[in-house]
C-alpha atoms as a PDB file:
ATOM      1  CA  UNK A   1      13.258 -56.131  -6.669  1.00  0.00           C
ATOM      2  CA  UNK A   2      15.857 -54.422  -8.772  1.00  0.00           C
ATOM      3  CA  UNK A   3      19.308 -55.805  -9.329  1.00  0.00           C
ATOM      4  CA  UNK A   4      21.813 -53.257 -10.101  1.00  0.00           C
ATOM      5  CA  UNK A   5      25.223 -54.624 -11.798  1.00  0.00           C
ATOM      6  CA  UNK A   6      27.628 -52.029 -11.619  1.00  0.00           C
ATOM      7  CA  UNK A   7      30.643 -51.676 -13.721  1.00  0.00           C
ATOM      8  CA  UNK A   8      33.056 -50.338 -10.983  1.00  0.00           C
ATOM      9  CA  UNK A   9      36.233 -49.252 -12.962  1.00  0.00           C
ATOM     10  CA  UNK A  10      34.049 -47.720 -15.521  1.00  0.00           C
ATOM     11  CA  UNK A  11      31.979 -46.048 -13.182  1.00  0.00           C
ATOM     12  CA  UNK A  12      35.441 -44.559 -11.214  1.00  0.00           C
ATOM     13  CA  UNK A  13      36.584 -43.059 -15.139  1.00  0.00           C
ATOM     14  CA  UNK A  14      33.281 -40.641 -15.311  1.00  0.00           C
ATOM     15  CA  UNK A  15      33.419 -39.539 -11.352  1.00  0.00           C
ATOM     16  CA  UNK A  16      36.308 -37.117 -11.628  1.00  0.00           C
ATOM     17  CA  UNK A  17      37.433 -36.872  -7.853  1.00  0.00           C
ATOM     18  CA  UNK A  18      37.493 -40.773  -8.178  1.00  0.00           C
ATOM     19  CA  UNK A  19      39.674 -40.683 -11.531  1.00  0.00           C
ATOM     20  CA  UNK A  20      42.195 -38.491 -10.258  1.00  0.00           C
ATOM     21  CA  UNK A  21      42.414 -40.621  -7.197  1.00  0.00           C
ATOM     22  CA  UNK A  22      42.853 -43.546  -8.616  1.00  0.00           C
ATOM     23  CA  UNK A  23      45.824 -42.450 -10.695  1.00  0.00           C
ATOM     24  CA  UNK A  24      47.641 -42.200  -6.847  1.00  0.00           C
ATOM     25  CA  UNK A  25      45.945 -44.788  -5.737  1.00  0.00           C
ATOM     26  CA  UNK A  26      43.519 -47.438  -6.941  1.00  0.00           C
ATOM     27  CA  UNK A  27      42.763 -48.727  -3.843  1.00  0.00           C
ATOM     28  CA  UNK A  28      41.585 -45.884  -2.297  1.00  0.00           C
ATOM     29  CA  UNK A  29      39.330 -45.060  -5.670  1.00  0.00           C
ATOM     30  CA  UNK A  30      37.880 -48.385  -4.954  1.00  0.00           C
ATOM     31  CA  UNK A  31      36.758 -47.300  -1.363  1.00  0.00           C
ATOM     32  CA  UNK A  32      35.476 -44.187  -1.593  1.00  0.00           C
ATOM     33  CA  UNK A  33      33.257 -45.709  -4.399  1.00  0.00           C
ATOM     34  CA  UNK A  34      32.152 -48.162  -2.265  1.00  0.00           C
ATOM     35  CA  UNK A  35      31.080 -45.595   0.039  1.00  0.00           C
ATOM     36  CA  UNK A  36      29.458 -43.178  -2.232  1.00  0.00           C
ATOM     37  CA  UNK A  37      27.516 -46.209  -3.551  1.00  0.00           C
ATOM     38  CA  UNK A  38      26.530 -46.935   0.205  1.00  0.00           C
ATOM     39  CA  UNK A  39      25.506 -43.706   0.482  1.00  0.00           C
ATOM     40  CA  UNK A  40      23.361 -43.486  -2.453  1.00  0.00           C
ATOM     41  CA  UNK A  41      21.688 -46.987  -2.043  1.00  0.00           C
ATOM     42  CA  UNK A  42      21.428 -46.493   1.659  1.00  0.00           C
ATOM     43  CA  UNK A  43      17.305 -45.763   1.457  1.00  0.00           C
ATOM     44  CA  UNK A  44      16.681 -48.188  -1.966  1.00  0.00           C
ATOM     45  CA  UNK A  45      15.088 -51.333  -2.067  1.00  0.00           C
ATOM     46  CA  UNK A  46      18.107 -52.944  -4.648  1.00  0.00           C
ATOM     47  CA  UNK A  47      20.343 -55.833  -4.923  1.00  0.00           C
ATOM     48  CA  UNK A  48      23.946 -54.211  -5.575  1.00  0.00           C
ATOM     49  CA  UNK A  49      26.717 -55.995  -7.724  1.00  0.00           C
ATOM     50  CA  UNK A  50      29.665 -53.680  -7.858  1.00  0.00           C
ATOM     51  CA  UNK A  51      32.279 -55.143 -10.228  1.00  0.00           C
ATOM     52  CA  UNK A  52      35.755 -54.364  -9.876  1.00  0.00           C
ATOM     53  CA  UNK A  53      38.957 -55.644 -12.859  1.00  0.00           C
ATOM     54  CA  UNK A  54      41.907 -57.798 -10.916  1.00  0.00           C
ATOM     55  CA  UNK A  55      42.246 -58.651  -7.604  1.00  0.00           C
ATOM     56  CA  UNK A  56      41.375 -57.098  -4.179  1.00  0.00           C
ATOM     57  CA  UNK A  57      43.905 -54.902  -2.799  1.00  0.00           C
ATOM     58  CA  UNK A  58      42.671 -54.898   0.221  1.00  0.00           C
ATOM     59  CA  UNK A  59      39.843 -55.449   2.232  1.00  0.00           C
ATOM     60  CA  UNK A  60      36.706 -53.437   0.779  1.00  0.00           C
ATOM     61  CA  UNK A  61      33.755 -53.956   3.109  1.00  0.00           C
ATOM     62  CA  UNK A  62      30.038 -52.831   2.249  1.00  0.00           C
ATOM     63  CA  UNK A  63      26.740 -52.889   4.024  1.00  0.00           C
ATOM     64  CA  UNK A  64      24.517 -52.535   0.723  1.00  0.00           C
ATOM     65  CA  UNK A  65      26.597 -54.193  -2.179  1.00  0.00           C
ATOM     66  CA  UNK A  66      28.151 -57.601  -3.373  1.00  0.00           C
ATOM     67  CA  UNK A  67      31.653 -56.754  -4.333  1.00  0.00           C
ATOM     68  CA  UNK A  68      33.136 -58.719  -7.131  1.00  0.00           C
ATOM     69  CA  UNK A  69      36.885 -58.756  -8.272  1.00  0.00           C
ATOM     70  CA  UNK A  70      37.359 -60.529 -11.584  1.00  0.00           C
ATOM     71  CA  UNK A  71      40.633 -61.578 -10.472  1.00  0.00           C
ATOM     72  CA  UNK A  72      41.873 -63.814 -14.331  1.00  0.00           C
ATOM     73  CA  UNK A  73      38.688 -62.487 -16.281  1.00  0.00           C
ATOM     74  CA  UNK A  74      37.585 -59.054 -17.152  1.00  0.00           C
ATOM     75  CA  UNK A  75      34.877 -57.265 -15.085  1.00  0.00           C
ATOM     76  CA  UNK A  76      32.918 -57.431 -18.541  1.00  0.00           C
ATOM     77  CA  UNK A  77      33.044 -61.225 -18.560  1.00  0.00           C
ATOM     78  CA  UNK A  78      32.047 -61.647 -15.068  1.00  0.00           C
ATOM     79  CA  UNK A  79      28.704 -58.831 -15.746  1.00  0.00           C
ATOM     80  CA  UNK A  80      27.822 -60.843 -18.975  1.00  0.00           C
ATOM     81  CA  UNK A  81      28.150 -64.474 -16.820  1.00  0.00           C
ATOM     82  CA  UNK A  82      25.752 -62.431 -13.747  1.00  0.00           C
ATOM     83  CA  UNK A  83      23.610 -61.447 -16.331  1.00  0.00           C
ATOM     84  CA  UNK A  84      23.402 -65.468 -18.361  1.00  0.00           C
ATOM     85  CA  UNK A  85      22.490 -66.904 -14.891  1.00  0.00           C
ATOM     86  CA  UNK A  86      19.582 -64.124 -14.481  1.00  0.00           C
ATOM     87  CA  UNK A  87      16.228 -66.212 -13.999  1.00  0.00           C
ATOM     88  CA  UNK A  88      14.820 -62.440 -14.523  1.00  0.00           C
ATOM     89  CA  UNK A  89      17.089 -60.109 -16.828  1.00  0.00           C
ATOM     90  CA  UNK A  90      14.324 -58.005 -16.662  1.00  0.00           C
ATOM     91  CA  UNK A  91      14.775 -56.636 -13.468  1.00  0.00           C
ATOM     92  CA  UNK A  92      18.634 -55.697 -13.909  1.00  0.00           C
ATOM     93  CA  UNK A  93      19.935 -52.285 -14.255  1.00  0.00           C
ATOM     94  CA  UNK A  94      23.159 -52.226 -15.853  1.00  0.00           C
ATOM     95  CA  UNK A  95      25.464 -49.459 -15.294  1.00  0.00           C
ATOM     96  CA  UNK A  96      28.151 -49.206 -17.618  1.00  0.00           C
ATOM     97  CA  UNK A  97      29.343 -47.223 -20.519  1.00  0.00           C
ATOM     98  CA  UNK A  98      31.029 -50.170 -22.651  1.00  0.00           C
ATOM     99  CA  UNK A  99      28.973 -50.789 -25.721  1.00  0.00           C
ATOM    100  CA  UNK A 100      29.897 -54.046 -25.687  1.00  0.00           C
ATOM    101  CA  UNK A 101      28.582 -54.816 -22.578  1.00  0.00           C
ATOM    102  CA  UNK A 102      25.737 -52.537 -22.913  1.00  0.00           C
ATOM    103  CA  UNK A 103      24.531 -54.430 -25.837  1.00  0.00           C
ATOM    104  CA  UNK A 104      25.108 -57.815 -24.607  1.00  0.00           C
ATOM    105  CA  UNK A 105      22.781 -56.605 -21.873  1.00  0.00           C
ATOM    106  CA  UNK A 106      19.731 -55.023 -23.960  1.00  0.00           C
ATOM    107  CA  UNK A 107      20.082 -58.400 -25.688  1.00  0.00           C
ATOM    108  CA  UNK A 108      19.358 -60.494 -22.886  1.00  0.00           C
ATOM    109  CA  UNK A 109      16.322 -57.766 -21.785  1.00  0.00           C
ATOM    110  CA  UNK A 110      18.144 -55.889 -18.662  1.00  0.00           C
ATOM    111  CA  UNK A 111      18.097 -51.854 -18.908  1.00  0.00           C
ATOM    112  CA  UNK A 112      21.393 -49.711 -19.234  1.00  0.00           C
ATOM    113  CA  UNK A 113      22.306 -46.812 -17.645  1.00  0.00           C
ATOM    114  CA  UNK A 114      25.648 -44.912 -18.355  1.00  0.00           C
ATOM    115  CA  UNK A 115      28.021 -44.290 -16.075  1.00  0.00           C
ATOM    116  CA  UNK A 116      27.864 -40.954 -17.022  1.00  0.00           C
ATOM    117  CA  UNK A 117      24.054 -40.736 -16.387  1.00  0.00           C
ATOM    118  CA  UNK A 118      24.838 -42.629 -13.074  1.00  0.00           C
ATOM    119  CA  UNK A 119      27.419 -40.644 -12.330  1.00  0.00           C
ATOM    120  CA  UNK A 120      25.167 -37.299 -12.897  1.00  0.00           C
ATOM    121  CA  UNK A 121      22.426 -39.128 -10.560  1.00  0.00           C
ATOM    122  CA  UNK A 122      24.790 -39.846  -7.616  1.00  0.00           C
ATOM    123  CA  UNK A 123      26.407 -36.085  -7.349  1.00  0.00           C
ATOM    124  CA  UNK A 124      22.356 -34.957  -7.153  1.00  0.00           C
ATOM    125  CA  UNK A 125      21.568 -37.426  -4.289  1.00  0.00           C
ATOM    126  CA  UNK A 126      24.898 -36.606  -2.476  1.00  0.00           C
ATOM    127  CA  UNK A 127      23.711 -33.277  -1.724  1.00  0.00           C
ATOM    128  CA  UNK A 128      20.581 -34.860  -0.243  1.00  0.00           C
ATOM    129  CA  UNK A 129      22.585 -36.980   1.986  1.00  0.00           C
ATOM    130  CA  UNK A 130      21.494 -35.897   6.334  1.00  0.00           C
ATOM    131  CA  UNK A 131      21.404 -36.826   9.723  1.00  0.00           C
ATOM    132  CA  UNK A 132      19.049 -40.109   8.933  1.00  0.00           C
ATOM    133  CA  UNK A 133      21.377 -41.549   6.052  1.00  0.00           C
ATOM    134  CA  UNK A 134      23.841 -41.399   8.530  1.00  0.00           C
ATOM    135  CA  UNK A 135      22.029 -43.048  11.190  1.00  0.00           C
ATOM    136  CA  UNK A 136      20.709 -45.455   8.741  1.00  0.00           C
ATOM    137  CA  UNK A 137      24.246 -46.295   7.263  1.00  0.00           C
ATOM    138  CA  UNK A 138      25.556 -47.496  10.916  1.00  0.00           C
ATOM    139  CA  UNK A 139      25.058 -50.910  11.677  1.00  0.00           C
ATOM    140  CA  UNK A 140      26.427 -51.267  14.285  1.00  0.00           C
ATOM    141  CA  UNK A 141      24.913 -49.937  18.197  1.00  0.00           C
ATOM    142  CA  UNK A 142      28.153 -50.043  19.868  1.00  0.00           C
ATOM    143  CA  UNK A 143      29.699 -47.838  17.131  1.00  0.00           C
ATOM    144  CA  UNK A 144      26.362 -45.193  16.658  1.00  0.00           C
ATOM    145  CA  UNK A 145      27.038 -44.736  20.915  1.00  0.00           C
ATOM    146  CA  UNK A 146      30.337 -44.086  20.579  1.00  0.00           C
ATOM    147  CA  UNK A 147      29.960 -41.449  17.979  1.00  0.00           C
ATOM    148  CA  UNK A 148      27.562 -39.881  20.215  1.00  0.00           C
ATOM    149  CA  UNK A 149      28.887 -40.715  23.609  1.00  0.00           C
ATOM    150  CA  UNK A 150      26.184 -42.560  24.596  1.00  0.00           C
ATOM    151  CA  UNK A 151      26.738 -45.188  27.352  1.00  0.00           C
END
């Protein structure tokens, strides 16, 4: 299976609805990221890092994703540390446009994709997104029947 590391705060600087958000609010930049990323990993088989600088804010919940906050380190730190502990590099995608980073992770044998790339990918599948992502993305029954007023 494929193990996506994301660079978060990277990721938010190439998605510019997300950028100019996060100038009035990081927090909220944060969430809807989490939720396009949701979205767009909704139907993959994937394991899902998402990698976020500082600490949380708040409470960001996700039904796809692993959400780490790097809290005294920098994301970059954190990615490089996921990607040492690896037993199979191989299988990671990193997502990041840091060349740092990027080459620290070609080094150990994981793929990179840019942000910008990623960023380009996720605006195409958006405009795929129906009535079975939806369904798919709500986990929980009692919620899906009260959307639909079902008893």
């Amino acid at each position: 299976m494929l193990n996506y590391i994301i660079d978060g705060n990277n990721l938010i600087g190439k998605i510019a609805s997300l950028m100019s958000l996060q100038k009035k609010d990081k927090q909220a930049s944060r969430e809807k990221l989490v939720y396009i990323l949701d979205r767009y990993f909704i139907s993959k088989k994937a394991n899902v890092t998402l990698h976020l600088d500082g600490h949380p804010a708040g409470r960001v919940s996700s039904s796809k994703m692993k959400i780490v906050y790097s809290e005294n380190l920098t994301a970059d730190e954190k990615i490089k540390k996921q990607i040492s502990q690896s037993k199979s590099p191989r299988n990671i995608i990193v997502v990041t446009s840091d060349s740092n980073l990027a080459q620290f992770a070609k080094v150990c044998s994981a793929t990179v994709v840019s942000s910008d790339e990623f960023a380009v990918e996720i605006n195409k599948s958006g405009d795929k997104f129906d009535e079975e992502s939806i369904i798919k993305s709500i986990n929980n029954v009692d919620e899906f029947k009260k959307l639909f007023g079902v008893d």
